[in-house]
C-alpha atoms as a PDB file:
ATOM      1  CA  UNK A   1     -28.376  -2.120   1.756  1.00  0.00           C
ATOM      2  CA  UNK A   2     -27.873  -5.577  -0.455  1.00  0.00           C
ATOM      3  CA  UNK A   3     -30.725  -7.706  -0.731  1.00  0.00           C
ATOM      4  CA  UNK A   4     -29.599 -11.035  -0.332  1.00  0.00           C
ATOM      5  CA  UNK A   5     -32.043 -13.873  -1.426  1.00  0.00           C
ATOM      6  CA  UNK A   6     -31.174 -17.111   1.196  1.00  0.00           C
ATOM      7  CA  UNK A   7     -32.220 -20.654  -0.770  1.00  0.00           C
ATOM      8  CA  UNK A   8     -33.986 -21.644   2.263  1.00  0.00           C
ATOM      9  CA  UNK A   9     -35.020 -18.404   3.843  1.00  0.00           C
ATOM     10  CA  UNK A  10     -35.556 -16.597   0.863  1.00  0.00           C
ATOM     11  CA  UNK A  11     -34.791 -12.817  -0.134  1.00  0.00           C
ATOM     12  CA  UNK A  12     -33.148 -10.925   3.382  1.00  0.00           C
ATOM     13  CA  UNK A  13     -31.600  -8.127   4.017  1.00  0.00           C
ATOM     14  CA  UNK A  14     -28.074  -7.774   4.231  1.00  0.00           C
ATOM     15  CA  UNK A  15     -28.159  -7.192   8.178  1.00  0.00           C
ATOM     16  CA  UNK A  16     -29.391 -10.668   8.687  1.00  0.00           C
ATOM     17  CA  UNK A  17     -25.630 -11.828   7.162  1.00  0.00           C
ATOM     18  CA  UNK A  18     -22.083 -11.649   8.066  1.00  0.00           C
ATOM     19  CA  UNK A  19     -19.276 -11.741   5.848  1.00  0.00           C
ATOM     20  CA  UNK A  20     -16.988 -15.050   5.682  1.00  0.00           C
ATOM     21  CA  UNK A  21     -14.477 -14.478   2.941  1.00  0.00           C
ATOM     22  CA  UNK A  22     -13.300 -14.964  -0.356  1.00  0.00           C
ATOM     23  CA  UNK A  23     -14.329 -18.493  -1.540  1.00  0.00           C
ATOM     24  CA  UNK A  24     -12.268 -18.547  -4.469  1.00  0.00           C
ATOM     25  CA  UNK A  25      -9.388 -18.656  -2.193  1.00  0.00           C
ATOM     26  CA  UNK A  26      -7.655 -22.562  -1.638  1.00  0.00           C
ATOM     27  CA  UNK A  27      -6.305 -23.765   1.240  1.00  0.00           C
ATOM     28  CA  UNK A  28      -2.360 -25.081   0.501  1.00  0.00           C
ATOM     29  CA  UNK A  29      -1.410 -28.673   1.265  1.00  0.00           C
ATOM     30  CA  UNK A  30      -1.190 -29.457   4.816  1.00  0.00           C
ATOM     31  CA  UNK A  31       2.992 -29.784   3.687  1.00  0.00           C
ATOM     32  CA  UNK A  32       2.865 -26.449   2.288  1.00  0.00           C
ATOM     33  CA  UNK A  33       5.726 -23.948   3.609  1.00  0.00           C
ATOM     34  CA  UNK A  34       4.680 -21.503   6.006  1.00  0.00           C
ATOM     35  CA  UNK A  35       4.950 -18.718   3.391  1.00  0.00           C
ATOM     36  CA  UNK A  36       2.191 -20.266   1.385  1.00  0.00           C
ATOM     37  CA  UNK A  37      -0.028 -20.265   4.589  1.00  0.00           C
ATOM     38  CA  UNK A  38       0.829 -16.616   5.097  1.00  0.00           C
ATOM     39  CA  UNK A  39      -0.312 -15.836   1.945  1.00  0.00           C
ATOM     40  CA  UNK A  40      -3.578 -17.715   1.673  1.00  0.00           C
ATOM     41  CA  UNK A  41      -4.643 -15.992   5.276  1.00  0.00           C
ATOM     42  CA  UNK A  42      -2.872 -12.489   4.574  1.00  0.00           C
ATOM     43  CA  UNK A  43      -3.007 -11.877   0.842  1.00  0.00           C
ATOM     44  CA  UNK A  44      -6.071 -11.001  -0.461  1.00  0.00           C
ATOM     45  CA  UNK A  45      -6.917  -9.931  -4.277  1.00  0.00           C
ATOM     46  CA  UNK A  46      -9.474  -7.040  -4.747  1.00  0.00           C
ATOM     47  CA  UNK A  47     -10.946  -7.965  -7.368  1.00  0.00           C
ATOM     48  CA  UNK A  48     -13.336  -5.089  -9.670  1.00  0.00           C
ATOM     49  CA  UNK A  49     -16.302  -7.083 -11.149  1.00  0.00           C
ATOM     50  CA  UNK A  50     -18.163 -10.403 -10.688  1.00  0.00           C
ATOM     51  CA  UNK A  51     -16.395 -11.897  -7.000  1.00  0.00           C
ATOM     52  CA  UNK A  52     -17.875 -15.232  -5.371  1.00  0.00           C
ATOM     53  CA  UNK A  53     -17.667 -14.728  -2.099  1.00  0.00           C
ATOM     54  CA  UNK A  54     -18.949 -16.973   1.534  1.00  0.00           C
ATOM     55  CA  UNK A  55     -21.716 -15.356   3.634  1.00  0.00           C
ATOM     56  CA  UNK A  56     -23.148 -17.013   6.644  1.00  0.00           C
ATOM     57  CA  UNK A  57     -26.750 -16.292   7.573  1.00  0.00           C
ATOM     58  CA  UNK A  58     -26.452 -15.738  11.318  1.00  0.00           C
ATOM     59  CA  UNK A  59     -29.943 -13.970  11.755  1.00  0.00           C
ATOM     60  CA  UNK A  60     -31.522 -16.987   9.714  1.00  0.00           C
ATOM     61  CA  UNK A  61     -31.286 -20.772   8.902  1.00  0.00           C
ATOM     62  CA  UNK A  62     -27.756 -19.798  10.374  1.00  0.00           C
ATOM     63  CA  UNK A  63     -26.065 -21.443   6.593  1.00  0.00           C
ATOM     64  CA  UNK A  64     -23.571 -20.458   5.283  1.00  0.00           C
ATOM     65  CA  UNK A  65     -24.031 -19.822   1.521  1.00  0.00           C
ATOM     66  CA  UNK A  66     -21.644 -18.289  -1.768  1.00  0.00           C
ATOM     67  CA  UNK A  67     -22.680 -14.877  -3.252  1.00  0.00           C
ATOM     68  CA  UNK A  68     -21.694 -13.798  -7.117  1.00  0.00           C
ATOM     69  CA  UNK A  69     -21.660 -10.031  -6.284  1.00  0.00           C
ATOM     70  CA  UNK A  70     -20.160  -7.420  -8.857  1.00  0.00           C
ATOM     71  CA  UNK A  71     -17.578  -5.699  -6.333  1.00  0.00           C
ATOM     72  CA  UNK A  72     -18.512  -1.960  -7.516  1.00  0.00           C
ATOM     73  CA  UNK A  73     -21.883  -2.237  -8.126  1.00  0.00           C
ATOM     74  CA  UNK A  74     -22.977  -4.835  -5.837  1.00  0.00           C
ATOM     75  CA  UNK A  75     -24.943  -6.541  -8.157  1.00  0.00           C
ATOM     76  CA  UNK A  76     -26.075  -9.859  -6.819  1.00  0.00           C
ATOM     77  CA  UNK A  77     -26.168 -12.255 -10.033  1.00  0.00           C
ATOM     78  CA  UNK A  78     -26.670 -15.791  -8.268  1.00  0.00           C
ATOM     79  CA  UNK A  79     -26.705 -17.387  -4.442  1.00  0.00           C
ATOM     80  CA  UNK A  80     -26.267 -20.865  -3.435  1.00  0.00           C
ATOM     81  CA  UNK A  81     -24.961 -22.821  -0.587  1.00  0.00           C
ATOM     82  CA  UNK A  82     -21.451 -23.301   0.093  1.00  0.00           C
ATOM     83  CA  UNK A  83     -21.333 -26.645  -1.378  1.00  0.00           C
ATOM     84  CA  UNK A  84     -22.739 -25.510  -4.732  1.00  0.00           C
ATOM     85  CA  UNK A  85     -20.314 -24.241  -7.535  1.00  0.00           C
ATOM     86  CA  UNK A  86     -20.835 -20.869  -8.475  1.00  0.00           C
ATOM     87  CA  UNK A  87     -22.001 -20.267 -12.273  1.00  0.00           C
ATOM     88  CA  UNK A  88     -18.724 -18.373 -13.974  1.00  0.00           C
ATOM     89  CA  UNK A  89     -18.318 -14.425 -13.848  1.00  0.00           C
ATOM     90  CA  UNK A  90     -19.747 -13.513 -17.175  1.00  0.00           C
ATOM     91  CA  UNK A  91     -22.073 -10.425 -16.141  1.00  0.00           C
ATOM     92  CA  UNK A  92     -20.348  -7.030 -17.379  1.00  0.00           C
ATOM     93  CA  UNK A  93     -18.963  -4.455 -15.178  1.00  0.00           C
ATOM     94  CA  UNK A  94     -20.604  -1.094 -14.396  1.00  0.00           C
END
């Protein structure tokens, strides 16, 4: 089970969290063609190593916060909330 450490709430386990996405995904222009929206809803990368990612603390302050979380390790390197830029993806692999 992850260990997820909430800035408000503190360190939780992963129960108390749902899983929101990829938030190094970007929405396209509102004029974007509908191939581009396809794409951004569909199309998903699966990435192997450090991934930012959205999780929203239901069972909690109810926040929604990003995760750095090495994909096949699950290795949390850094939590903040949504708003915050994530630190870059410079822990190694497993």
């Amino acid at each position: 089970m992850l260990r997820i450490r909430c800035p408000h709430c503190g360190l939780r386990d992963e129960a108390e969290f749902r899983y929101r996405g990829d938030a190094t995904a970007s929405r396209p222009a509102d004029d974007a063609s509908a191939e581009a929206f396809r794409a951004y809803v569909y199309e998903r990368a699966n990435p192997c190593g450090m991934h930012v990612e959205y999780w929203h603390h239901v069972h909690g302050c109810r926040r929604v916060l990003k995760v750095q979380r090495h994909t096949a390790t699950h290795v949390i390197a850094w939590t903040g909330w949504a708003s915050d830029p994530a630190p870059r993806a410079e822990t190694p692999g497993p």
